[in-house]
N, C-alpha and C. Protein backbone atom coordinates (compact mmCIF):
# COMPACT_ATOMS: atom_id res chain seq x y z
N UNK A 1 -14.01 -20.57 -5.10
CA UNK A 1 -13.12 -19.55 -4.56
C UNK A 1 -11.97 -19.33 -5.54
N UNK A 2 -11.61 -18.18 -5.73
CA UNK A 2 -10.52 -18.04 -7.20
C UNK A 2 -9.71 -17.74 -6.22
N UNK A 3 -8.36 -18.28 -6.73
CA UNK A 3 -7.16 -18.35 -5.62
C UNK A 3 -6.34 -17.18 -6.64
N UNK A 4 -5.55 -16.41 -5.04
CA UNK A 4 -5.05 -14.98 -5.56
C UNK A 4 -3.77 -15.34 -6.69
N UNK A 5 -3.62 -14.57 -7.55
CA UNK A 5 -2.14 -14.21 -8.00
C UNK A 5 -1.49 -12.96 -7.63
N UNK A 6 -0.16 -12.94 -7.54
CA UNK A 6 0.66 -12.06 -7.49
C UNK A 6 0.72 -10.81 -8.42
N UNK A 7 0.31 -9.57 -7.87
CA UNK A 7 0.28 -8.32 -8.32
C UNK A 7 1.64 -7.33 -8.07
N UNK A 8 2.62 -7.17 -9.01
CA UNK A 8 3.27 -6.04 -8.83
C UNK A 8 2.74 -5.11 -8.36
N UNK A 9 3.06 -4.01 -7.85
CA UNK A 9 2.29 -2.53 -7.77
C UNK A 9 3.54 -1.53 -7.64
N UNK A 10 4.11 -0.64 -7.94
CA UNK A 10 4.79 0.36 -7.90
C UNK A 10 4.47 1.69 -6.74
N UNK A 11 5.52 1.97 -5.60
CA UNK A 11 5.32 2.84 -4.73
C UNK A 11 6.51 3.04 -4.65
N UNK A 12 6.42 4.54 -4.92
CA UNK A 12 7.88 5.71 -4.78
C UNK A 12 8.97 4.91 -5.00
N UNK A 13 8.86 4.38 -6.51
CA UNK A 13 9.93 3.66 -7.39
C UNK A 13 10.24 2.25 -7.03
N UNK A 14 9.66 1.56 -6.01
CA UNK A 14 9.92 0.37 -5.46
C UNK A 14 9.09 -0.53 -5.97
N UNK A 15 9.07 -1.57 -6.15
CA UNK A 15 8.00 -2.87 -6.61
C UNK A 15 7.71 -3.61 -5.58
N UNK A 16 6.25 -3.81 -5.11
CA UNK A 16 5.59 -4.82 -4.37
C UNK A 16 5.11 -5.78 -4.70
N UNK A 17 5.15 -7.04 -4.87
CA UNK A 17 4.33 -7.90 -5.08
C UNK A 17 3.23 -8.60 -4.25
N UNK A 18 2.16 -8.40 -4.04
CA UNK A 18 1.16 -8.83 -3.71
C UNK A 18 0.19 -9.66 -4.06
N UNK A 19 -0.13 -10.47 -3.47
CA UNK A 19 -1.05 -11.50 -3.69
C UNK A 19 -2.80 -11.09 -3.57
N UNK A 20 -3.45 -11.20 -4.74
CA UNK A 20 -4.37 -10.59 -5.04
C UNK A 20 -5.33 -11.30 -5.71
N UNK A 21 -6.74 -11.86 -5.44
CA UNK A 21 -7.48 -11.98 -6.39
C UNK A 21 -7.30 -11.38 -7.41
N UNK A 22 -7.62 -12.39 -8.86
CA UNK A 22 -7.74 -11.51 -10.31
C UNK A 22 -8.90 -10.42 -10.24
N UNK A 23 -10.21 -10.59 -9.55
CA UNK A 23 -11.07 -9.45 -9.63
C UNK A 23 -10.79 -8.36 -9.23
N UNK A 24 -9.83 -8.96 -7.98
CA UNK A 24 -9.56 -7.03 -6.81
C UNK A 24 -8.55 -6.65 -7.89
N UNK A 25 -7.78 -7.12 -8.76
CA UNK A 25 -6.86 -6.55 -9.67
C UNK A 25 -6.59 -4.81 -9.34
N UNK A 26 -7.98 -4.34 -10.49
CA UNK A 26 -7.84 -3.40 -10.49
C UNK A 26 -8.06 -2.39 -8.94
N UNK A 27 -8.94 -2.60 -8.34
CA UNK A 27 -9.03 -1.78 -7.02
C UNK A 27 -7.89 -1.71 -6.30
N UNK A 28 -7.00 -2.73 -6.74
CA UNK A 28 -5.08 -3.15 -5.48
C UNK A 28 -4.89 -2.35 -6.80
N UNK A 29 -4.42 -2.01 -8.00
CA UNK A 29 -3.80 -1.23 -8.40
C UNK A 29 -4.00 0.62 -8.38
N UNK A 30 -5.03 0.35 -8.29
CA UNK A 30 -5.63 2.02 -8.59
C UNK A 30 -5.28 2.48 -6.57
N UNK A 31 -5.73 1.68 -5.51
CA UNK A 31 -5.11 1.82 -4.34
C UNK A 31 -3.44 2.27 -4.70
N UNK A 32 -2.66 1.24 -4.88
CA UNK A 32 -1.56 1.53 -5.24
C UNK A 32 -0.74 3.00 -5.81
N UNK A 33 -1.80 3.30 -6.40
CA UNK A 33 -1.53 4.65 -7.44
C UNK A 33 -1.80 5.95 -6.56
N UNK A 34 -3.22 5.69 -5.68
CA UNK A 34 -3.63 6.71 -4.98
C UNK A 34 -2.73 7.20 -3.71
N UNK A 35 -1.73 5.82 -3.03
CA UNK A 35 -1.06 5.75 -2.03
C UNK A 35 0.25 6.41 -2.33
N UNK A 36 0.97 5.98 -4.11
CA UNK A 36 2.14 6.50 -4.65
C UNK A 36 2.00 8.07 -4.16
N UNK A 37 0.53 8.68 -5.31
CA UNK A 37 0.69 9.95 -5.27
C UNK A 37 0.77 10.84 -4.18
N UNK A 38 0.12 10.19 -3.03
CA UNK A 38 0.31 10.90 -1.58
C UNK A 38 1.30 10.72 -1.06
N UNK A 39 1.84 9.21 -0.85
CA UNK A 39 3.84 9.87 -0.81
C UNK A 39 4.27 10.43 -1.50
N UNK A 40 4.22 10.60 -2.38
CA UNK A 40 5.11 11.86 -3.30
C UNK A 40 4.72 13.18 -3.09
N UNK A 41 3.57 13.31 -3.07
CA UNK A 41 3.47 14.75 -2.05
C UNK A 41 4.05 15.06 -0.90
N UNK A 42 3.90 14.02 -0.09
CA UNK A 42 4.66 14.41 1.14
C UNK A 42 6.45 14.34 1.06
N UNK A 43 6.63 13.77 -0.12
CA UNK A 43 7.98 13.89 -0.45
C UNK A 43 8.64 14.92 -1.12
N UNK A 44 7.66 15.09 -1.57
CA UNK A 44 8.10 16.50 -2.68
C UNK A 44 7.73 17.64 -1.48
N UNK A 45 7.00 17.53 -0.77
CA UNK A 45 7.14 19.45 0.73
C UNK A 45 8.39 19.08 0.81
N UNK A 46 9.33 18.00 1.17
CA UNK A 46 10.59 18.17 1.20
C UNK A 46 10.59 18.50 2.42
N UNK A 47 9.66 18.13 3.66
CA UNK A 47 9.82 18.44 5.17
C UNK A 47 10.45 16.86 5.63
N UNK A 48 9.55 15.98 4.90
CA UNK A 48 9.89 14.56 5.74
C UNK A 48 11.04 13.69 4.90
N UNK A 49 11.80 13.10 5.80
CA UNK A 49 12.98 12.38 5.21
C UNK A 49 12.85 10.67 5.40
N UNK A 50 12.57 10.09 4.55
CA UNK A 50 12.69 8.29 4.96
C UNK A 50 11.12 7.88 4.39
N UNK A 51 11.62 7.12 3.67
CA UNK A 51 10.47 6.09 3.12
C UNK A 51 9.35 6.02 4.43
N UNK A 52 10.08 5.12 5.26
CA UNK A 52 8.71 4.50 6.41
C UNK A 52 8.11 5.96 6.91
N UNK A 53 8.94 6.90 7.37
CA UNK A 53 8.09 8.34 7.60
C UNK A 53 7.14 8.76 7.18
N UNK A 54 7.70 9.24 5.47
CA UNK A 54 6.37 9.33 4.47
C UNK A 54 5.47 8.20 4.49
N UNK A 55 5.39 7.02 4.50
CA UNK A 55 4.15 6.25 4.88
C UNK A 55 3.42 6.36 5.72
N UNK A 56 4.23 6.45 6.88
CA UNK A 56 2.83 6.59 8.42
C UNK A 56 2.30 7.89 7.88
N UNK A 57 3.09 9.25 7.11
CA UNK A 57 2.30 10.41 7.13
C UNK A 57 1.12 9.94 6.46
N UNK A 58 1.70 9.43 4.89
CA UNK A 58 0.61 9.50 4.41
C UNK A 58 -0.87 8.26 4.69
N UNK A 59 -0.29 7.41 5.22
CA UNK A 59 -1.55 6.45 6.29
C UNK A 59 -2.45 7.10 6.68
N UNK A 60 -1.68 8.23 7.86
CA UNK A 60 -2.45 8.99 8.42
C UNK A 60 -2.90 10.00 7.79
N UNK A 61 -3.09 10.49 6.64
CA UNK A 61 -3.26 11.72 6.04
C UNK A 61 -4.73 10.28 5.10
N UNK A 62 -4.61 9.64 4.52
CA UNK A 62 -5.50 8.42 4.20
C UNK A 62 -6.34 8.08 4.95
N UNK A 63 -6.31 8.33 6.46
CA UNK A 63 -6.85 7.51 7.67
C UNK A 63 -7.94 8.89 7.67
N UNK A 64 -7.57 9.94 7.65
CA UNK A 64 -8.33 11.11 8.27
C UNK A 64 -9.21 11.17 7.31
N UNK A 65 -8.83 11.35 6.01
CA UNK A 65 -10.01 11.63 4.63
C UNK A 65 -10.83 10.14 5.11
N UNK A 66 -10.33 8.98 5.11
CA UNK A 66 -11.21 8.22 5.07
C UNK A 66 -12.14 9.08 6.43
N UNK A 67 -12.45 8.96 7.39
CA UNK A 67 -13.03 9.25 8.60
C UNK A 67 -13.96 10.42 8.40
N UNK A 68 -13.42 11.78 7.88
CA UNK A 68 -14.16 12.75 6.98
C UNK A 68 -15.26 12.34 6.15
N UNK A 69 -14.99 11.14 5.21
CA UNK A 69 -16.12 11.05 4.53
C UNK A 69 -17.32 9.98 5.52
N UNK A 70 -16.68 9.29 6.14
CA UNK A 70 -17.92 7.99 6.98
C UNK A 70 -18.44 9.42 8.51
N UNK A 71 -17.91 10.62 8.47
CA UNK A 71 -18.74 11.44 9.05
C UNK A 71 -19.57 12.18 8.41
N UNK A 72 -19.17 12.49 7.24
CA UNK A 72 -20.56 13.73 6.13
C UNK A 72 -21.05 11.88 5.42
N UNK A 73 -21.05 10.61 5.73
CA UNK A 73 -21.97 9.82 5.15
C UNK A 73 -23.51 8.98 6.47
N UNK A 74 -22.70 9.43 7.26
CA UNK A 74 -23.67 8.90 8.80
C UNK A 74 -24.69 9.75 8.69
N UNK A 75 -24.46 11.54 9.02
CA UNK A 75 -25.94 11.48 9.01
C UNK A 75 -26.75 11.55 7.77
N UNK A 76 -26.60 11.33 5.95
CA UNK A 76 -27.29 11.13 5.31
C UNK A 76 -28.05 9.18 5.63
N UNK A 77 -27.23 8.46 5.89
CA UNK A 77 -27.80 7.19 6.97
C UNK A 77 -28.18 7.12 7.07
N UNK A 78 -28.56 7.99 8.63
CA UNK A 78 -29.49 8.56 9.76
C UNK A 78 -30.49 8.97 8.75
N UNK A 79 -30.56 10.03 7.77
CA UNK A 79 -31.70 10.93 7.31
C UNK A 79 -32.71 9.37 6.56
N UNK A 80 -31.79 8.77 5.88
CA UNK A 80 -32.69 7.92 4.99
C UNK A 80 -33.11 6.85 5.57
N UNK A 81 -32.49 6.17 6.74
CA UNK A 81 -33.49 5.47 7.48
C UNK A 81 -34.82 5.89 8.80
N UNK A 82 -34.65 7.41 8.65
CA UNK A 82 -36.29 8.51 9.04
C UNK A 82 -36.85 8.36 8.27
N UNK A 83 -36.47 8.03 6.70
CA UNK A 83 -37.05 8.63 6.12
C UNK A 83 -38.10 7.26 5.36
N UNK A 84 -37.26 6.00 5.60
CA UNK A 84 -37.67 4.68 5.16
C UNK A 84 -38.96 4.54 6.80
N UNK A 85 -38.53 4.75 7.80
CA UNK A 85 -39.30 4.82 9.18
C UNK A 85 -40.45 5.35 8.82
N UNK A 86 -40.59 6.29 8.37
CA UNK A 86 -41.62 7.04 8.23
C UNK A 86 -42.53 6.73 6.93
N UNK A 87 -42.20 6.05 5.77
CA UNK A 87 -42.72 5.85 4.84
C UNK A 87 -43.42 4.49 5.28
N UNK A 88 -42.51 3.73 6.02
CA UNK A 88 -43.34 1.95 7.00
C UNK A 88 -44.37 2.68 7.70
N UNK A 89 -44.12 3.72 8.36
CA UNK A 89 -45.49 3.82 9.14
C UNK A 89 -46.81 4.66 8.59
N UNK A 90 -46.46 5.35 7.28
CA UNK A 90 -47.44 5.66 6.29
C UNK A 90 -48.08 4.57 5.46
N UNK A 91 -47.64 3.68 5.43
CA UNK A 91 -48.19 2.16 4.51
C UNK A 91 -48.79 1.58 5.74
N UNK A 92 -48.28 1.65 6.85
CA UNK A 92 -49.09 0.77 8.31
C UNK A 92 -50.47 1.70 8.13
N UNK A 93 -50.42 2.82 8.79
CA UNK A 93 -51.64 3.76 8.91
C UNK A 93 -52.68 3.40 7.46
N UNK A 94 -51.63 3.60 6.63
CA UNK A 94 -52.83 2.96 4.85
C UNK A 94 -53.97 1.93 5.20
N UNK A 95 -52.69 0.85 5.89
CA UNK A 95 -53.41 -0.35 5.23
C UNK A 95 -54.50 -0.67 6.68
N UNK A 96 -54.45 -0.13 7.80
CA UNK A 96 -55.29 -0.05 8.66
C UNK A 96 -56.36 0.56 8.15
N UNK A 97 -56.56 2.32 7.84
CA UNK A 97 -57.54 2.87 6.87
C UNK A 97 -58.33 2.01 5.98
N UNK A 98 -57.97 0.83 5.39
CA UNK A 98 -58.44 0.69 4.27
C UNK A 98 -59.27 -0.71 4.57
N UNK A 99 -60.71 -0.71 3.94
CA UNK A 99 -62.04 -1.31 4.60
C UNK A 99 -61.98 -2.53 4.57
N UNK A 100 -62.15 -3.67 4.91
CA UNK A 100 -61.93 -5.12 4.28
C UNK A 100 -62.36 -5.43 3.05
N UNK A 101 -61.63 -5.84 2.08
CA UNK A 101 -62.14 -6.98 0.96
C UNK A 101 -63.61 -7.33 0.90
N UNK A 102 -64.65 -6.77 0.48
CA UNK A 102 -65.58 -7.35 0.39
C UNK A 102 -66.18 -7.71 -0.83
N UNK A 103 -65.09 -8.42 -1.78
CA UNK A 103 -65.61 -9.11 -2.71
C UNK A 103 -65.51 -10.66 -2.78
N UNK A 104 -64.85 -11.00 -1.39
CA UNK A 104 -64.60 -12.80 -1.19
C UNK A 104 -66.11 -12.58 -0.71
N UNK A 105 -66.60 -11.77 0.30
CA UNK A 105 -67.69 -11.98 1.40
C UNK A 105 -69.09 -11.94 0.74
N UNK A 106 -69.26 -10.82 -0.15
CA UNK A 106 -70.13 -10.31 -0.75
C UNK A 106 -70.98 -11.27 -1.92
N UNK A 107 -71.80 -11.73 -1.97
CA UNK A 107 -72.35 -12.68 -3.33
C UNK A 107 -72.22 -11.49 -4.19
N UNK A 108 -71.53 -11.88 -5.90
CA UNK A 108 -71.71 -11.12 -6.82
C UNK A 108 -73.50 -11.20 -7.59
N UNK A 109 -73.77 -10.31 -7.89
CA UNK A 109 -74.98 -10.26 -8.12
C UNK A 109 -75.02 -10.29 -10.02
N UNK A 110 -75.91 -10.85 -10.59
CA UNK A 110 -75.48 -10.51 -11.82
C UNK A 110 -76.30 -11.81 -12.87
């Protein structure tokens, strides 16, 4: 088990330090970056005022895209396990079709 180190990360000028596996490194930083740029959007409309504000927005503005994509990824899911269903029961039907082995049974002649 590789024990975490501490990751700076930068959000809307502030420093976090987080404790992080060396592998997740990069995925906690590039997160980091993706989270900056969406508060700063919502900072820059210049509608919302306060750090914690712009966070829940942008959580929730994070929360919804995530949800968007695990809905346009379910039914490709759905399609490819019809589609694995249906290929098991084309190899079942095969291998029923197909006559017994009769070269254990058979004397070779020769």
């Amino acid at each position: 088990m590789t024990l975490p180190h501490a990751v700076t990360v930068q959000i809307l000028d502030k420093d976090y330090p987080i404790a992080c596996p060396p592998q997740e490194r990069g995925n906690l930083e590039s997160a980091a970056r993706y989270l900056d740029s969406k508060m700063r959007e919502i900072r820059n409309g210049g509608r919302v005022i306060g750090a914690e504000r712009i966070a829940v927005l942008a959580a929730l503005n994070i929360a919804h895209e995530l949800l968007q994509c695990q809905a346009k990824a379910a039914p490709a899911d759905g399609e490819t396990r019809e589609r694995v269903r249906a290929l098991l029961e084309k190899v079942d039907r095969a291998l029923q079709d197909v006559p017994p082995d009769t070269a254990q049974t058979t004397p070779r002649q020769g």
